[in-house]
Each structure stands twice: as C-alpha cells, then as structure tokens.
C-alpha atoms as a PDB file:
ATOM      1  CA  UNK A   1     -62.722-101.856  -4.651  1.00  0.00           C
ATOM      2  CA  UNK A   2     -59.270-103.790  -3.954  1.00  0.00           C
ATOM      3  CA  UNK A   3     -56.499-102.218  -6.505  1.00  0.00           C
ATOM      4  CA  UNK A   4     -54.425-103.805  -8.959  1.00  0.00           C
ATOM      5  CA  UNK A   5     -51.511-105.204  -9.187  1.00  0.00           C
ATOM      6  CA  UNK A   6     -50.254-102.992 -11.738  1.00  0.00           C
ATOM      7  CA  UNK A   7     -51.537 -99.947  -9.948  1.00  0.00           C
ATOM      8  CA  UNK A   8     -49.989-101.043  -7.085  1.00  0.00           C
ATOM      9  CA  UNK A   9     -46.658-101.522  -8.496  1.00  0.00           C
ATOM     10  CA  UNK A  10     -47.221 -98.040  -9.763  1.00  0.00           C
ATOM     11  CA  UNK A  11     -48.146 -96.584  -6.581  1.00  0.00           C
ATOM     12  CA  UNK A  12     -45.142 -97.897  -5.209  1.00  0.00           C
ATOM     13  CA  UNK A  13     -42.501 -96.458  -7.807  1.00  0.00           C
ATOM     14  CA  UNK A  14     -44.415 -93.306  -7.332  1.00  0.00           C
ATOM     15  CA  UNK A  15     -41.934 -90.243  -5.843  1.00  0.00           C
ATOM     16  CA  UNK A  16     -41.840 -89.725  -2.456  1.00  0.00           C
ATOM     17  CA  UNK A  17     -42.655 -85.956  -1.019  1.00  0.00           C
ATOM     18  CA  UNK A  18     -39.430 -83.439  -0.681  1.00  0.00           C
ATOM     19  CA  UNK A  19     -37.081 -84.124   1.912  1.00  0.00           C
ATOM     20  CA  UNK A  20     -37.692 -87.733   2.319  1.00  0.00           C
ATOM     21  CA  UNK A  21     -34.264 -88.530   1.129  1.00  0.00           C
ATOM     22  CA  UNK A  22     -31.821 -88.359   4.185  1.00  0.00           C
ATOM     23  CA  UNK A  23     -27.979 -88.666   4.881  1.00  0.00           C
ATOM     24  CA  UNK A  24     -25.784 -90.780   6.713  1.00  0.00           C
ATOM     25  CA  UNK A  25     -24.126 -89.345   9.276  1.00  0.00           C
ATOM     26  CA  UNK A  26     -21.097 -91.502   9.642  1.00  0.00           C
ATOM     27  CA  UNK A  27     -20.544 -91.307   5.643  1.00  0.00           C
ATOM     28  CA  UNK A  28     -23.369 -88.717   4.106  1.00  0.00           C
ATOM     29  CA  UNK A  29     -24.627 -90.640   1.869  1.00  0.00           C
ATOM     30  CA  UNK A  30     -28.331 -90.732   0.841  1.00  0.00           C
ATOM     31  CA  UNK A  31     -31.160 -92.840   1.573  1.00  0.00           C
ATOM     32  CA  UNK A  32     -34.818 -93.829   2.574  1.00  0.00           C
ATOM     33  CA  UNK A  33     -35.680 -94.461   6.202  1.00  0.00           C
ATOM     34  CA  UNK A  34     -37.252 -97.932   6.364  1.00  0.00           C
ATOM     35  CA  UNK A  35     -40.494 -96.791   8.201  1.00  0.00           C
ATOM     36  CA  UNK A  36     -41.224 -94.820   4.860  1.00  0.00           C
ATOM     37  CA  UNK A  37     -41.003 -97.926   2.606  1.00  0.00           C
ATOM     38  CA  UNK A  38     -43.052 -99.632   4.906  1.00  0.00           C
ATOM     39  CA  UNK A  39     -45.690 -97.030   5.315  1.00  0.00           C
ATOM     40  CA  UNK A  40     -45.695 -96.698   0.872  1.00  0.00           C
ATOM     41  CA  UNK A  41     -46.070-100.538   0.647  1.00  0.00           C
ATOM     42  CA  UNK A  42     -49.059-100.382   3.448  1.00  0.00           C
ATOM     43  CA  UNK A  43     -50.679 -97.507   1.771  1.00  0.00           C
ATOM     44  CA  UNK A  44     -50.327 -98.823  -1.773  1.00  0.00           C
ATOM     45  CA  UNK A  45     -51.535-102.435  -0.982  1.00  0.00           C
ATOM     46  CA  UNK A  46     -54.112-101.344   1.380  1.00  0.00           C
ATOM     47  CA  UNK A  47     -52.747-103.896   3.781  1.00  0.00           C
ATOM     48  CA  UNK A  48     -52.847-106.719   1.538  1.00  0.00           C
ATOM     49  CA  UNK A  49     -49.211-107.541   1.490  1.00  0.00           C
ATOM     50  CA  UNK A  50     -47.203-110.423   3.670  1.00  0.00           C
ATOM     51  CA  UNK A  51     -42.834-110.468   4.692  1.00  0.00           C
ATOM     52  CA  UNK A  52     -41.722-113.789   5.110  1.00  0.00           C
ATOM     53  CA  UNK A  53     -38.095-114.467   6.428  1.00  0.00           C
ATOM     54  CA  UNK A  54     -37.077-117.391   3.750  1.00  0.00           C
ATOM     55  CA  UNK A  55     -33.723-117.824   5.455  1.00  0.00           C
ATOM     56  CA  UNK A  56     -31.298-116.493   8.189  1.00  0.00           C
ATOM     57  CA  UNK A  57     -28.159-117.791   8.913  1.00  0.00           C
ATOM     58  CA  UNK A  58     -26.274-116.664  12.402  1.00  0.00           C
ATOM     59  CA  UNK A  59     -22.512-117.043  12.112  1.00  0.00           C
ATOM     60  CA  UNK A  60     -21.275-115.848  15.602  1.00  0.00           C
ATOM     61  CA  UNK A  61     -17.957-117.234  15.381  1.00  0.00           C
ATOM     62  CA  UNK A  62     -17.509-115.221  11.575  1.00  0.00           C
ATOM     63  CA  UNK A  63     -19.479-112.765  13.533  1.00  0.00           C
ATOM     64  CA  UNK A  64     -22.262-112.143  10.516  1.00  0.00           C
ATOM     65  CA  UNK A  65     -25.734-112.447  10.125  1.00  0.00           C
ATOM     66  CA  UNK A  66     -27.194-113.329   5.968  1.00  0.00           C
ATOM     67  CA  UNK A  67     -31.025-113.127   5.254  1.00  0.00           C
ATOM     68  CA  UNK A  68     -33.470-113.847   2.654  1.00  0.00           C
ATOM     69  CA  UNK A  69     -36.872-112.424   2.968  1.00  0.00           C
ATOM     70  CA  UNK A  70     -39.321-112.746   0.519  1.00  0.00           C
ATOM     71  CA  UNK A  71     -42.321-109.769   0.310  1.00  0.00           C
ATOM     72  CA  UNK A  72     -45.759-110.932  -1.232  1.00  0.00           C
ATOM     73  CA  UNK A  73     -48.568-108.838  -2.882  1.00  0.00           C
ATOM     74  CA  UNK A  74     -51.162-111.044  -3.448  1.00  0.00           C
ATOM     75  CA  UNK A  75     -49.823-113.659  -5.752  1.00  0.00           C
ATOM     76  CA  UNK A  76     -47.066-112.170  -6.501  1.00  0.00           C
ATOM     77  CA  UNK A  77     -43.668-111.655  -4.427  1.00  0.00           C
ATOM     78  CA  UNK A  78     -39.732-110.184  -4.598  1.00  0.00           C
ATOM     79  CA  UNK A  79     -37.109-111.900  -2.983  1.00  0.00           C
ATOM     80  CA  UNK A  80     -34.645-109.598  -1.115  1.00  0.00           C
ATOM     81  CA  UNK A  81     -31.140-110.382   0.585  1.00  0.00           C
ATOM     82  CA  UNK A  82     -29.258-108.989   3.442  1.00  0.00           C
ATOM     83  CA  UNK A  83     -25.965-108.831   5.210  1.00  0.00           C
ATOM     84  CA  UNK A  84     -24.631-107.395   8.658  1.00  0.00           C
ATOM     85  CA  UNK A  85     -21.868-107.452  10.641  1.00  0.00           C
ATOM     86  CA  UNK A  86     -22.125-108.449  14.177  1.00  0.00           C
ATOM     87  CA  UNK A  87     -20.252-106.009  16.038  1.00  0.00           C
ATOM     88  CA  UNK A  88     -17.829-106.582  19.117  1.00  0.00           C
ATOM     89  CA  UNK A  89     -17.776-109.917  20.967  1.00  0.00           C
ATOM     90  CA  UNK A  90     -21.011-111.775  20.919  1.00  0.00           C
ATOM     91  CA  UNK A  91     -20.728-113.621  24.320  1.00  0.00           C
ATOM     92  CA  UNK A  92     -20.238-110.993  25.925  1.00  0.00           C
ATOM     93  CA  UNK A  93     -22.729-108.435  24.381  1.00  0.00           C
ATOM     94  CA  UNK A  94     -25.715-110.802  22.846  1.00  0.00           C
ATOM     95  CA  UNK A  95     -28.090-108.534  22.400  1.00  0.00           C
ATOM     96  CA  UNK A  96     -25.651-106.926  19.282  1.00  0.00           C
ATOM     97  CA  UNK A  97     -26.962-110.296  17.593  1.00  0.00           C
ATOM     98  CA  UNK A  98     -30.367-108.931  17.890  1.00  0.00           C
ATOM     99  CA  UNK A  99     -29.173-105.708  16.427  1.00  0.00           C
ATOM    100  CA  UNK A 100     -27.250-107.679  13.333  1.00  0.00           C
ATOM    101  CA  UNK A 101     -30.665-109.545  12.850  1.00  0.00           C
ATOM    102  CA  UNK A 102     -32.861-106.701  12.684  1.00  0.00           C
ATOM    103  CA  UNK A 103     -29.938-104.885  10.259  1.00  0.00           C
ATOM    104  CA  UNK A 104     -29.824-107.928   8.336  1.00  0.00           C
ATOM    105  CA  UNK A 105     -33.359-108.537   7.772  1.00  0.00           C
ATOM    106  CA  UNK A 106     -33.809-104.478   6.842  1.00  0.00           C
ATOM    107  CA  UNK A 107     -31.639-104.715   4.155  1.00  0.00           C
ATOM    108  CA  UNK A 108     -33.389-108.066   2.885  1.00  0.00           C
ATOM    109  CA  UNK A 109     -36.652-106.267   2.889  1.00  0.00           C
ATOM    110  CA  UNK A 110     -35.198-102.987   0.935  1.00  0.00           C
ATOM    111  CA  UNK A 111     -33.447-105.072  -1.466  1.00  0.00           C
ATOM    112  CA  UNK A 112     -36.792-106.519  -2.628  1.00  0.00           C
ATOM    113  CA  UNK A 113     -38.623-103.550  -2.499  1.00  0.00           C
ATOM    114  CA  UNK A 114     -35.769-102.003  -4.802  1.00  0.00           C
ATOM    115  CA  UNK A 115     -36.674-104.389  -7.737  1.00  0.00           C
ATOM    116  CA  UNK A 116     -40.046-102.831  -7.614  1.00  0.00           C
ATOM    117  CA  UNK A 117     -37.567 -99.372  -8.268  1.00  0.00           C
ATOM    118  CA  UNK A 118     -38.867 -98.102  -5.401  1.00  0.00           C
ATOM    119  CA  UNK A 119     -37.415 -94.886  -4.374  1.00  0.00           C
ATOM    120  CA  UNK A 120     -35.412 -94.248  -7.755  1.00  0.00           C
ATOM    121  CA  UNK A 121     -36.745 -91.652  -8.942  1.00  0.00           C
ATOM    122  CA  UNK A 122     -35.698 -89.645  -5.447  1.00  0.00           C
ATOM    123  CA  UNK A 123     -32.541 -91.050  -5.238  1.00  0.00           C
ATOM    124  CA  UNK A 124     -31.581 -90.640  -9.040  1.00  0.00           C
ATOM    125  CA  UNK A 125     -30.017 -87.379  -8.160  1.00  0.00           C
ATOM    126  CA  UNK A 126     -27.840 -88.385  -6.145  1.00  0.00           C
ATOM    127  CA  UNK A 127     -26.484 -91.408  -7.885  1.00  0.00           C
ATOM    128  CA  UNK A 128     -25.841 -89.731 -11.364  1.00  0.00           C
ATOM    129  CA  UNK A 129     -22.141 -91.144 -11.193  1.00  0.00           C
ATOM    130  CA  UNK A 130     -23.354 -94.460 -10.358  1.00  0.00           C
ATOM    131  CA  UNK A 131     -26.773 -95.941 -11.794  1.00  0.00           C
ATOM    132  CA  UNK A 132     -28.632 -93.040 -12.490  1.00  0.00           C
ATOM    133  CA  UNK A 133     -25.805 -91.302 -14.784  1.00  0.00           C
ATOM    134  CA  UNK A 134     -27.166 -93.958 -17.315  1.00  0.00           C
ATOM    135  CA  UNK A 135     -29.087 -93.090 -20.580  1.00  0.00           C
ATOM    136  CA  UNK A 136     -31.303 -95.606 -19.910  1.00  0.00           C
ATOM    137  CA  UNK A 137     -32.216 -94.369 -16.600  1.00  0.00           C
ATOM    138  CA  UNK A 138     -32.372 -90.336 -18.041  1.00  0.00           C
ATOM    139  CA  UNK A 139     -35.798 -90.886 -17.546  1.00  0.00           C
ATOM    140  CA  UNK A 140     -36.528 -90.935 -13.988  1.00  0.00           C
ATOM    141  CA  UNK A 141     -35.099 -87.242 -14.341  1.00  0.00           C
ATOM    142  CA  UNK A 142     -36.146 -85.893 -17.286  1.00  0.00           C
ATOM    143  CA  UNK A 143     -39.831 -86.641 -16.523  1.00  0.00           C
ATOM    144  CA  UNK A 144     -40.914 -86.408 -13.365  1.00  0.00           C
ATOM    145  CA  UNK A 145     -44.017 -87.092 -11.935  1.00  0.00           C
ATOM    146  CA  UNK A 146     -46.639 -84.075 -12.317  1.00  0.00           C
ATOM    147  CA  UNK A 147     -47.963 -84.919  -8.791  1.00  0.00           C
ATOM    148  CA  UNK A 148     -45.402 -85.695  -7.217  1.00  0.00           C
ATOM    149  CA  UNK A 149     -42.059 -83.990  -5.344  1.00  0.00           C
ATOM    150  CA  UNK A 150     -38.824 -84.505  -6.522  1.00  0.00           C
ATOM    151  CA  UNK A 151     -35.142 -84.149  -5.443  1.00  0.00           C
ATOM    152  CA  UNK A 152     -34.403 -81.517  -8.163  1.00  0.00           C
ATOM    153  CA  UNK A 153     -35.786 -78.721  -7.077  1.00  0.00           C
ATOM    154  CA  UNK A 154     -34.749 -74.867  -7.440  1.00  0.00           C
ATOM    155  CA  UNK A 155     -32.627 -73.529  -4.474  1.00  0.00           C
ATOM    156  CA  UNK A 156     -33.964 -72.101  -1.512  1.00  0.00           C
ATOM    157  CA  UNK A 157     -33.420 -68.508  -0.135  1.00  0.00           C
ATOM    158  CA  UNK A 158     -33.248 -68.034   3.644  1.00  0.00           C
ATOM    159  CA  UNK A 159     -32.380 -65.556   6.133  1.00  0.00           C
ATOM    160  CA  UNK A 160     -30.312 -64.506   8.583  1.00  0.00           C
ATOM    161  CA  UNK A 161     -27.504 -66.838   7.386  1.00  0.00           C
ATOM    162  CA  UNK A 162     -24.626 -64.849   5.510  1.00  0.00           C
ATOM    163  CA  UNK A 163     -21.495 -65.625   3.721  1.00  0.00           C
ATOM    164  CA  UNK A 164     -18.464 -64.965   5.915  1.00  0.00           C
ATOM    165  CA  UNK A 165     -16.812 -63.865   2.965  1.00  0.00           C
ATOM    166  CA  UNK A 166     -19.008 -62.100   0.709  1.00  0.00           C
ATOM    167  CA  UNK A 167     -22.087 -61.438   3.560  1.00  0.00           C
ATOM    168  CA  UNK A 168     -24.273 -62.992   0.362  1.00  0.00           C
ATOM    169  CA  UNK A 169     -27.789 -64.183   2.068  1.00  0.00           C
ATOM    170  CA  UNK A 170     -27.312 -68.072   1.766  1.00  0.00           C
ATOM    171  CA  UNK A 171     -29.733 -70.170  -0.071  1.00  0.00           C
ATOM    172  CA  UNK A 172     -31.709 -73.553   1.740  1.00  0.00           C
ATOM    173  CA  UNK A 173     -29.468 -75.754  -0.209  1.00  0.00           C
ATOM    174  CA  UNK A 174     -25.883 -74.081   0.278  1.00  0.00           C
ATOM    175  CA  UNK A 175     -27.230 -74.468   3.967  1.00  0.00           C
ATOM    176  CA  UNK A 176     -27.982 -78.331   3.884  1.00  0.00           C
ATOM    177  CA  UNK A 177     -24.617 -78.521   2.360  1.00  0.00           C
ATOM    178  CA  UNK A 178     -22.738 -77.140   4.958  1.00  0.00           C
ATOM    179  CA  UNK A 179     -24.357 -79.611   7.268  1.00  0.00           C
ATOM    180  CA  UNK A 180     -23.149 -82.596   5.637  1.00  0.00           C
ATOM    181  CA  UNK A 181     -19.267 -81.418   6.734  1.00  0.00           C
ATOM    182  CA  UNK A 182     -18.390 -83.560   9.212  1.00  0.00           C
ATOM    183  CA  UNK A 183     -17.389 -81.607  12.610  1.00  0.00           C
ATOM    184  CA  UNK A 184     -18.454 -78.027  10.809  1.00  0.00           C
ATOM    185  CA  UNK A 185     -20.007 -75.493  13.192  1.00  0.00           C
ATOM    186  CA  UNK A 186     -22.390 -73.726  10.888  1.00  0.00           C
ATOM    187  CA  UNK A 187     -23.160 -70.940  12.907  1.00  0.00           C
ATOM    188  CA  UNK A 188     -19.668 -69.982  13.148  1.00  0.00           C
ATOM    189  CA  UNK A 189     -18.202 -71.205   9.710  1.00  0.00           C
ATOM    190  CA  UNK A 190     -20.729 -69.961   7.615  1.00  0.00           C
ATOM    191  CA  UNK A 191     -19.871 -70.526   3.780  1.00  0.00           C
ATOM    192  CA  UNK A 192     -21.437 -69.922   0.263  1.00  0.00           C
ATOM    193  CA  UNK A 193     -20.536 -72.191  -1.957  1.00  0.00           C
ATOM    194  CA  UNK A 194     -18.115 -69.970  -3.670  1.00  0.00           C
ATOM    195  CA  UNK A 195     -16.298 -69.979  -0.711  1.00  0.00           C
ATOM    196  CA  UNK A 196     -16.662 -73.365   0.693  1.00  0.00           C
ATOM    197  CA  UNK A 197     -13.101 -74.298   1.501  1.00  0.00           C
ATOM    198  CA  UNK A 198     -11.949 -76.906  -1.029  1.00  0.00           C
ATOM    199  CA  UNK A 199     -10.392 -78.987   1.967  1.00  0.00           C
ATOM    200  CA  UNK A 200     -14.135 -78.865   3.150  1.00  0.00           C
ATOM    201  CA  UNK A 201     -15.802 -79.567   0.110  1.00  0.00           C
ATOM    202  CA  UNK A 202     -13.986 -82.379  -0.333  1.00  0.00           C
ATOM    203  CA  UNK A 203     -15.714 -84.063   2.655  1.00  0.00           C
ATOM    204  CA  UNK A 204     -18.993 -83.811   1.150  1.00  0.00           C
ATOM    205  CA  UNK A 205     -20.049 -87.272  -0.735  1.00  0.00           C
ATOM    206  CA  UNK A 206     -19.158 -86.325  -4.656  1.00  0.00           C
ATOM    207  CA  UNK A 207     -22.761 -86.934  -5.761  1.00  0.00           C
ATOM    208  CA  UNK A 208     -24.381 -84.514  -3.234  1.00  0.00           C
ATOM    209  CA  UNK A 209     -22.297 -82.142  -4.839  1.00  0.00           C
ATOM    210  CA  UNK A 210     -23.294 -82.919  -8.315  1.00  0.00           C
ATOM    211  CA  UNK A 211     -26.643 -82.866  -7.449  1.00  0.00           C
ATOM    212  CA  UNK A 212     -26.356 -79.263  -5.786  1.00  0.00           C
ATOM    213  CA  UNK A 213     -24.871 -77.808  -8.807  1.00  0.00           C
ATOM    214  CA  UNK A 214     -27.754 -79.781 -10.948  1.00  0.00           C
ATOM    215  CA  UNK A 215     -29.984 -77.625  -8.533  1.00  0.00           C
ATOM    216  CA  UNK A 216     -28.124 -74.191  -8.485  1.00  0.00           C
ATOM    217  CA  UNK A 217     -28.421 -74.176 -12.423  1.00  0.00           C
ATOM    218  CA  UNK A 218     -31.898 -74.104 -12.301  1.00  0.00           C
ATOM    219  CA  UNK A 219     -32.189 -70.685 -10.946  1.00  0.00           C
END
C-alpha cells in the first residue's frame, strides 16, 4: 500500500538518528550531509518522488552559477534555489564550473526540502540565536519525537581523556568541543570546559556553545 502524502510529509520532518548533524570545517557550523536528505526523501516516498532542474544560469564572466530545481511527490512539488561561486579562472580550470553546478544545484535541492522543515528539529539546537530561539518554534524542542534521536541529549562520559588542569575525566561532549577549535591538538591540549581558554572558546561557533551548555544542564 503506497503512503500518503501527509504521512510522507511527516516522515520527512521526522528527526534524524544522533550524530547526523555535522560541522564545517572551514567555519564549524552545523549541517546535514546531502546523501542523508536524499536517502529520507527515498525512504519516505518509497521512490515515488522526481528533481527537475527548472533553471540554471552560468555566468562565467561574473564567475557564478544560480539554480532553480523543483522536487515533486506525486502531485505535489517545492521549488528550491541555489547559488555558488565559481572559483579561480574558468578558462583555465573548467571543470570548477562543474563543481559550481553541482554546489549550485545542492543548495537548490536543500532549499526545497527545507520548506518541508526537514531537518529542524536536529538543527534547532544549534540555531537558538537565530530561528529556533523563537517562541513559535519552542516546539521542535520542547517535544521531541518519542521515537526518534535528538540533538539534546545528556553528556557523555569517556575515558582516558583528562583535564590538564583539574585531571577531571572529560565527558563525550566537552570532547567534540574541543574538536571544533581550529588548529587544536587534542591529545596534547586537553581542556574541560572550565578550563577551555577563553581565546579558544571564542573560536567555537556561538551556538555550538549554547547548545553544549543546553546539554551540560541536563545532567
């Protein structure tokens, strides 16, 4: 039995399993590998879904690429735009056209799957000073899915991994943190967050930290 729209869009607002939210590493900030949104909208439509490239526009001599793609479930269908940059000299490296494309067309198809609010409720925790940090939005936070994963979840204890200040046992997430310091050695500069140098803390993106201290007050 084919599913319905409505349990489709469902399916696809659904939270994704821990973890699946990842960080830049030129700028740390969070997001959603495309391969996962593709495999959630293949899962949830049971194949029965179509992406259509509505327009793309190749400036090379503004060096940009624009797109509009359009996904379709059944009937129905989200538009979705994209932008990209086309990096270096085109003429003399054409295949970074190919690489501004496939950018460009990415974005497109994430945009549309956004207005479906796909991924929100995993990346709600990380956004609380931008979109998420809204009342109307408290939601996604405050009532999570009982099946489901998500972001906020209770540090985790591991070994072998000590303050070098205080020798305290780090937790999972005071670990992950010090990995999203640009440049830091963490088997050498080994930190609690206590002791987290402010001059490094202040290289982590501002809403991973919020959302660590969300988790850390859970305990």
């Amino acid at each position: 039995m084919e599913r319905d729209y409505k349990d489709i869009v469902a399916e696809l607002k659904r939270a994704f399993p821990k973890d699946t939210v990842k960080f830049r590493s030129d700028n740390h900030r969070p997001y959603i590998p495309n391969q996962v949104y593709t495999d959630r909208v293949e899962s949830a439509t049971e194949s029965r879904w179509n992406l259509e490239i509505k327009e793309l526009e190749i400036n090379v001599p503004h060096r940009y690429v624009k797109s509009i793609v359009q996904v379709q479930i059944d009937v129905h269908f989200r538009d979705g735009y994209g932008f990209a940059v086309i990096p270096g000299d085109p003429s003399k490296e054409p295949s970074n056209i190919n690489t501004a494309v496939d950018k460009a067309v990415n974005e497109a198809f994430l945009t549309a799957l956004d207005s479906y609010q796909m991924g929100w409720r995993d990346l709600a925790p990380y956004k609380m000073k931008d979109w998420a940090g809204n009342p109307a939005l408290k939601h996604l936070l405050d009532h999570p899915e009982p099946d489901s994963q998500t972001a906020v979840v209770q540090s985790r204890a591991i070994v072998d991994r000590h303050c070098l200040v205080c020798s305290k046992v780090l937790t999972g997430d005071e670990w992950d943190l010090l990995g999203q310091v640009p440049n830091l050695n963490r088997d050498k500069m080994t930190y609690c967050f206590d002791h987290l140098p402010n001059h490094l803390k202040r290289k982590i993106d501002k809403d991973n930290i919020h959302q660590f201290e969300i988790r850390t007050q859970l305990d």
